[in-house]
Protein backbone atom coordinates (compact mmCIF):
# COMPACT_ATOMS: atom_id res chain seq x y z
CA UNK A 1 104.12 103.54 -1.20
CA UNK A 2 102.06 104.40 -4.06
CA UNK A 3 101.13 101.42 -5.71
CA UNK A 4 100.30 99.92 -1.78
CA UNK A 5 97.93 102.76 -1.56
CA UNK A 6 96.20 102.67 -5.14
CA UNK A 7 95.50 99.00 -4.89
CA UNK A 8 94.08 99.34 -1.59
CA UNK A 9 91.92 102.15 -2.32
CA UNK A 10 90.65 100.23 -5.48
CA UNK A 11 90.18 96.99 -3.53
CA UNK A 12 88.58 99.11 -0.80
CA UNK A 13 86.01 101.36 -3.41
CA UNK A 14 84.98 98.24 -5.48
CA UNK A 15 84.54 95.67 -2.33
CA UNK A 16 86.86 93.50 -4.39
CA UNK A 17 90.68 91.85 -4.49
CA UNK A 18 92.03 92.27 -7.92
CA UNK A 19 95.04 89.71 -8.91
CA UNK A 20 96.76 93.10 -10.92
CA UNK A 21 96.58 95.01 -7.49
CA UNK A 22 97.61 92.18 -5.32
CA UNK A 23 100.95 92.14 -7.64
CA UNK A 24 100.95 95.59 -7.11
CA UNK A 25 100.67 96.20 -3.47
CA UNK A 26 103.43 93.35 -3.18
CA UNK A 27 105.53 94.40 -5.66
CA UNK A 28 105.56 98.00 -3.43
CA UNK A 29 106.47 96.43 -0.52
CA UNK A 30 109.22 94.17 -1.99
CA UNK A 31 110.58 97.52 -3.69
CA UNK A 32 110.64 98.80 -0.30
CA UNK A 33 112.26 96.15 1.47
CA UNK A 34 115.43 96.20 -1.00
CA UNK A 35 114.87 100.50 -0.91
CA UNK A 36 115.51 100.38 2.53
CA UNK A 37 118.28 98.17 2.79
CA UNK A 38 120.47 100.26 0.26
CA UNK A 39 119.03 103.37 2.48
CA UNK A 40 120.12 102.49 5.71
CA UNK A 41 123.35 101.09 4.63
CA UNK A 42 124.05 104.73 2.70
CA UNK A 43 123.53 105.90 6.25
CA UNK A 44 125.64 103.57 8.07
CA UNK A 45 128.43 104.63 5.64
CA UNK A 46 127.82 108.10 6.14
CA UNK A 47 127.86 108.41 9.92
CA UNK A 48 131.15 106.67 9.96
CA UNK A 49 130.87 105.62 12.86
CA UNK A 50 132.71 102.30 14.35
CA UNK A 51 132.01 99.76 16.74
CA UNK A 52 129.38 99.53 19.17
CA UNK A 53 128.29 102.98 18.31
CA UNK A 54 127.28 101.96 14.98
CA UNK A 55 125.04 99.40 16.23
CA UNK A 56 123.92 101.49 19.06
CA UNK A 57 122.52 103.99 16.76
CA UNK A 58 121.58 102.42 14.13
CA UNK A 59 118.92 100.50 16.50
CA UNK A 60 117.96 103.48 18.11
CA UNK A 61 117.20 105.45 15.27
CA UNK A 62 115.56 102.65 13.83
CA UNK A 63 113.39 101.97 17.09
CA UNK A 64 111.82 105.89 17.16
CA UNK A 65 111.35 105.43 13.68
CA UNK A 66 108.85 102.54 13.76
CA UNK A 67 107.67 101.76 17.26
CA UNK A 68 106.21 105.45 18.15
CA UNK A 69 104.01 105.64 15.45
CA UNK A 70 103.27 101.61 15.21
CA UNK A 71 102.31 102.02 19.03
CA UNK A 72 99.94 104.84 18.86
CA UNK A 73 98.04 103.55 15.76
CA UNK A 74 97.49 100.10 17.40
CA UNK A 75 96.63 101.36 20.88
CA UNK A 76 93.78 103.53 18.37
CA UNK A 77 92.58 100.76 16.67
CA UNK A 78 92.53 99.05 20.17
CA UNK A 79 90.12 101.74 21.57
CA UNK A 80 87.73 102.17 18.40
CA UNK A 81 87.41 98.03 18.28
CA UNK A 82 86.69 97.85 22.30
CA UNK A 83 84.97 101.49 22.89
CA UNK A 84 81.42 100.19 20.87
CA UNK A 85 82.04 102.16 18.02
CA UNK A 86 80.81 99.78 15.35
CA UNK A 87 80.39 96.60 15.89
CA UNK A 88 83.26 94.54 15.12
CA UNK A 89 84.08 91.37 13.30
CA UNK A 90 86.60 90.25 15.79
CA UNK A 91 87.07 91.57 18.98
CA UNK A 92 90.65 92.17 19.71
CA UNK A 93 92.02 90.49 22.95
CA UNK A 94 94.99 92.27 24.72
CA UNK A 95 97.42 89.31 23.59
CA UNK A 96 96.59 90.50 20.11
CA UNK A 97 97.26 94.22 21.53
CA UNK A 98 100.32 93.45 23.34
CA UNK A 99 101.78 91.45 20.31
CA UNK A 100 101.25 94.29 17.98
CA UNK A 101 102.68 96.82 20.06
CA UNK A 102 106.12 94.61 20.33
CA UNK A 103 106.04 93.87 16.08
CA UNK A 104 106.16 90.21 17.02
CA UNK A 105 102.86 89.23 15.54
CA UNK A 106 104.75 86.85 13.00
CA UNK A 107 106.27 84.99 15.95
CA UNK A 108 103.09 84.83 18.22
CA UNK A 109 100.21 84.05 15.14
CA UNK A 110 97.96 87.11 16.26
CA UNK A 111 96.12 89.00 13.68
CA UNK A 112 97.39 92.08 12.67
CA UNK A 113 95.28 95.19 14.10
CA UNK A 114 96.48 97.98 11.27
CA UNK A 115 96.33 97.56 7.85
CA UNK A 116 99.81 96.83 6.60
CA UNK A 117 101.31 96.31 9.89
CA UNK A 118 102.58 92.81 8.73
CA UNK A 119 105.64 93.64 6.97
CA UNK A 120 107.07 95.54 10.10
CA UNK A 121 108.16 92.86 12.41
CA UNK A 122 109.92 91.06 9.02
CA UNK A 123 111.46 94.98 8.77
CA UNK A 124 112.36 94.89 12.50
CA UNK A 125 113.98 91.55 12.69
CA UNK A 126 115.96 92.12 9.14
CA UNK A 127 117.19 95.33 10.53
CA UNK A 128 118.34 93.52 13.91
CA UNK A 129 121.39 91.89 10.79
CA UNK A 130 121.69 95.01 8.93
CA UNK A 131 124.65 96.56 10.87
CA UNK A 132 126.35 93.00 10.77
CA UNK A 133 126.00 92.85 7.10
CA UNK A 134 126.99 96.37 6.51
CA UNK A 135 130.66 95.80 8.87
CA UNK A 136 131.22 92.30 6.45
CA UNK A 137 130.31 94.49 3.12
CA UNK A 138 132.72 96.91 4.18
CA UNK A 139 136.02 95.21 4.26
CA UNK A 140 134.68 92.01 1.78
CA UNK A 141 134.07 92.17 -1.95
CA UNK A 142 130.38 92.04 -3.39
CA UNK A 143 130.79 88.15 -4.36
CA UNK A 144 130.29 87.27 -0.61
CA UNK A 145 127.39 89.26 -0.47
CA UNK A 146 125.97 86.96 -3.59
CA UNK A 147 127.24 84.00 -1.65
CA UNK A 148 125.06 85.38 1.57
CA UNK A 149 122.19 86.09 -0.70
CA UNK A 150 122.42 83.00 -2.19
CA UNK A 151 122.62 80.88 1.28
CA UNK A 152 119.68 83.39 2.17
CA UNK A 153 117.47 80.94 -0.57
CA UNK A 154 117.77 77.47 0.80
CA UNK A 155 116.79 79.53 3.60
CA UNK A 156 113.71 80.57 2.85
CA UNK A 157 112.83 77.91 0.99
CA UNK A 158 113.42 75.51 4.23
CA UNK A 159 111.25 78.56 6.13
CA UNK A 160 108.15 77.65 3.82
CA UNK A 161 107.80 74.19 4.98
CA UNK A 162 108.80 74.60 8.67
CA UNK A 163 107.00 77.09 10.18
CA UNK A 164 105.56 80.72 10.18
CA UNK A 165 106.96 82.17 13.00
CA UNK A 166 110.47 82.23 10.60
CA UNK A 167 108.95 84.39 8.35
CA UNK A 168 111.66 86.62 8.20
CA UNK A 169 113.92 84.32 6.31
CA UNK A 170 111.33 83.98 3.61
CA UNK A 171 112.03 87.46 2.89
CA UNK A 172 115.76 87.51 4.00
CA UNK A 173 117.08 87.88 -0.17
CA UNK A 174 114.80 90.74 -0.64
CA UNK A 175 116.69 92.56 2.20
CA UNK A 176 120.09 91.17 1.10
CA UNK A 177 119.37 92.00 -2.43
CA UNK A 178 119.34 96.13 -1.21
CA UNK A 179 122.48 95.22 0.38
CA UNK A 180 124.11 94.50 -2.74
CA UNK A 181 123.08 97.41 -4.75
CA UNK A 182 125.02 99.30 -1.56
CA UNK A 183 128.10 97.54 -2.27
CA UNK A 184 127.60 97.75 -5.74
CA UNK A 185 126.85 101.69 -6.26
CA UNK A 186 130.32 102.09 -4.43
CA UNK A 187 132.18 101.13 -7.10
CA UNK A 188 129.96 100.12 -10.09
CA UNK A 189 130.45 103.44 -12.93
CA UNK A 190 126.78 105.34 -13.01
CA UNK A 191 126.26 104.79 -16.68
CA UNK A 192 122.72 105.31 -17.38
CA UNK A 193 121.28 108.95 -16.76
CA UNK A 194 118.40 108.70 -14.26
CA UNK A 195 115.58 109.51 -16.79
CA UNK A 196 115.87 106.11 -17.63
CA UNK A 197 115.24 104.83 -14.46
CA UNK A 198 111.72 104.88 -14.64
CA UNK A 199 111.98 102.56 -18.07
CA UNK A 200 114.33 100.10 -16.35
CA UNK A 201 112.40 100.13 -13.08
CA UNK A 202 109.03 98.80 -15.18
CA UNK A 203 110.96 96.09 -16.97
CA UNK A 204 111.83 94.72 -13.84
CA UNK A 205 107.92 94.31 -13.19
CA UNK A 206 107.17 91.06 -15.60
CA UNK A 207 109.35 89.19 -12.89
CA UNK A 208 106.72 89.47 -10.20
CA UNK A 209 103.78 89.93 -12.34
CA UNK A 210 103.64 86.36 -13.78
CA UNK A 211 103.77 85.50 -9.76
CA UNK A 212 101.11 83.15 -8.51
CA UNK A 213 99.55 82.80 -4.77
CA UNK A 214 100.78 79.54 -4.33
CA UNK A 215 104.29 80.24 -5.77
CA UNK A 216 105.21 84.21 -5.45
CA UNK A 217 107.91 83.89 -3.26
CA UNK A 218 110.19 82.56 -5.82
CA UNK A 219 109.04 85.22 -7.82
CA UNK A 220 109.80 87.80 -5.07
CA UNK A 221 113.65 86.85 -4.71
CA UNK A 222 114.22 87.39 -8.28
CA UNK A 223 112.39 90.53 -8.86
CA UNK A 224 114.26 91.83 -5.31
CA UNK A 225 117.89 90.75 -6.91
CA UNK A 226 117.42 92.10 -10.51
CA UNK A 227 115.91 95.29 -8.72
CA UNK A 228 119.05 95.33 -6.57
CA UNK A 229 121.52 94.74 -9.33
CA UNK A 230 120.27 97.50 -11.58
CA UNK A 231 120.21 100.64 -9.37
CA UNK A 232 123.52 100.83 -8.82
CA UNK A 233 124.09 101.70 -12.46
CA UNK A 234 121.38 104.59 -12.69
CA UNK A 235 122.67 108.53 -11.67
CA UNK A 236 120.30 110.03 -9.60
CA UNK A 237 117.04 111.76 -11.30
CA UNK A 238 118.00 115.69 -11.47
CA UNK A 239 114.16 116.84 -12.43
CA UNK A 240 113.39 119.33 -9.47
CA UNK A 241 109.95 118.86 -9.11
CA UNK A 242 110.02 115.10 -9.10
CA UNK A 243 112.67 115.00 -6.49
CA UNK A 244 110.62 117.45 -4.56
CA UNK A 245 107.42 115.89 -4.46
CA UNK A 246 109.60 111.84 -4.20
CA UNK A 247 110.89 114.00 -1.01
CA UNK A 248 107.42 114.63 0.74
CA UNK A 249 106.17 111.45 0.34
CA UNK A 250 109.49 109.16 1.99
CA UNK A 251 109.35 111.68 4.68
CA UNK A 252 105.63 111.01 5.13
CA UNK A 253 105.87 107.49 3.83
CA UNK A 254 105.87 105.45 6.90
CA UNK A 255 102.45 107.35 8.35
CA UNK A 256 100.69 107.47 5.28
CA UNK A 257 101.52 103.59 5.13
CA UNK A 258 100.26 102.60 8.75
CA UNK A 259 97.01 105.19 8.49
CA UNK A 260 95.97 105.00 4.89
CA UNK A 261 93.31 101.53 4.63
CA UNK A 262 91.85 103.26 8.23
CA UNK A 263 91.61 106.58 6.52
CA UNK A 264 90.90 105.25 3.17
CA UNK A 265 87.99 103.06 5.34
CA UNK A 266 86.82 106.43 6.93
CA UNK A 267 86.23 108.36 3.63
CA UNK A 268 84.26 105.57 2.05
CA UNK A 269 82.19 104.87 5.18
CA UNK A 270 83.53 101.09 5.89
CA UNK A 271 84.05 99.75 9.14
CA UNK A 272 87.64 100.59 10.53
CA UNK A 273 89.18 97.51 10.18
């Protein structure tokens, strides 16, 4: 969440797109995407819940998580674009508005209206095979969860040439790869104290960071499986006030991630866009 928020606000303060926090702001989200998996399948395990209760509340948790917020910051931007406020450079139409409030705007080609709203229709339809993947990780070893993530590559590969509206399966290993640190940190022995996290979490970097425009998706499966494979083997960080303050922002994560370019946009006196 951080580095998505310090290479906006740079990008937004000096009117320009730095490469360094492009691979930043990506290499967030993709940490994300494979945090969340291994998250929600923690959760799934805890709950122990079975059969169509699991996937029951797994989606409804997972709807009042993202749509209540998602709606009310669109239906905002929404007013402020169509109330005269400033004068925009693209005047939303209600298919753009009803697109964004479903999280379909992958499927339909309509602009996003919030800053950083694209990655949550990939999050929505990922989630829609989380519980599916979480039953089959249960009762099977981790080597059919490679052979899944694996599969998942063709995949996306095929998804580059065919069409946008599949977007999801472009980032289908990054998802899978947070699966497989879940089945991994079940059994795999914690041997590294979490101080060193930090350390092993930067070396992982250079794997996205020599990432291209025109090629970064390759670079984004492998950064999201060696991420993946090396948590598991980290004990959690015990330093109080890190864990505190690593506390406040995940529970504030999500809002701070759907309101920070307009507030950021506010501050420096830019158009809300």
């Amino acid at each position: 969440m951080l580095s998505v928020f310090f290479a906006h606000l740079y990008d937004i303060n000096t009117g320009g797109h730095a490469l360094l926090g492009w691979h930043f702001a990506q290499m967030g989200v993709l940490t994300f995407f494979v945090h969340t998996s291994l998250v929600l399948m923690l959760s799934m395990e805890r709950t122990k819940i079975e059969g169509k209760a699991l996937f029951a509340a797994f989606y409804l948790r997972r709807f009042f998580r993202l749509y209540p917020l998602s709606m009310f910051c669109v239906t905002v931007a929404m007013f402020l674009n169509r109330s005269g406020y400033h004068a925009p450079a693209y005047l939303f139409t209600w298919r753009d508005y009803l697109s964004n409030m479903a999280l379909t705007v992958n499927l339909t080609y309509t602009d996003t209206m919030v800053g950083g709203l694209w990655t949550l229709p990939l999050e929505v339809q990922m989630y829609l095979t989380l519980p599916f993947l979480f039953l089959l990780g249960r009762v099977r070893s981790a080597g059919l969860l490679f052979a899944i993530w694996m599969a998942s590559v063709p995949l996306a590969i095929l998804q580059l040439h065919v069409s946008g509206r599949l977007s999801v399966l472009g980032y289908a290993p990054c998802f899978i790869a947070g699966v497989i640190a879940w089945k991994l940190s079940l059994r795999a022995p914690r041997r590294f104290p979490g101080w060193l996290w930090p350390g092993a979490f930067m070396a992982t970097w250079p794997l996205f960071l020599f990432a291209t425009h025109e090629h970064d998706m390759y670079y984004r499966w492998v950064f999201c499986l060696a991420l993946g494979l090396a948590i598991p083997h980290f004990q959690e960080i015990r330093f109080r006030p890190l864990s505190a303050a690593a506390h406040v922002v995940a529970k504030y994560s999500y809002g701070i991630y759907l309101s920070h370019v307009a507030v950021i946009s506010w501050c420096f006196g830019l158009p809300l866009r």
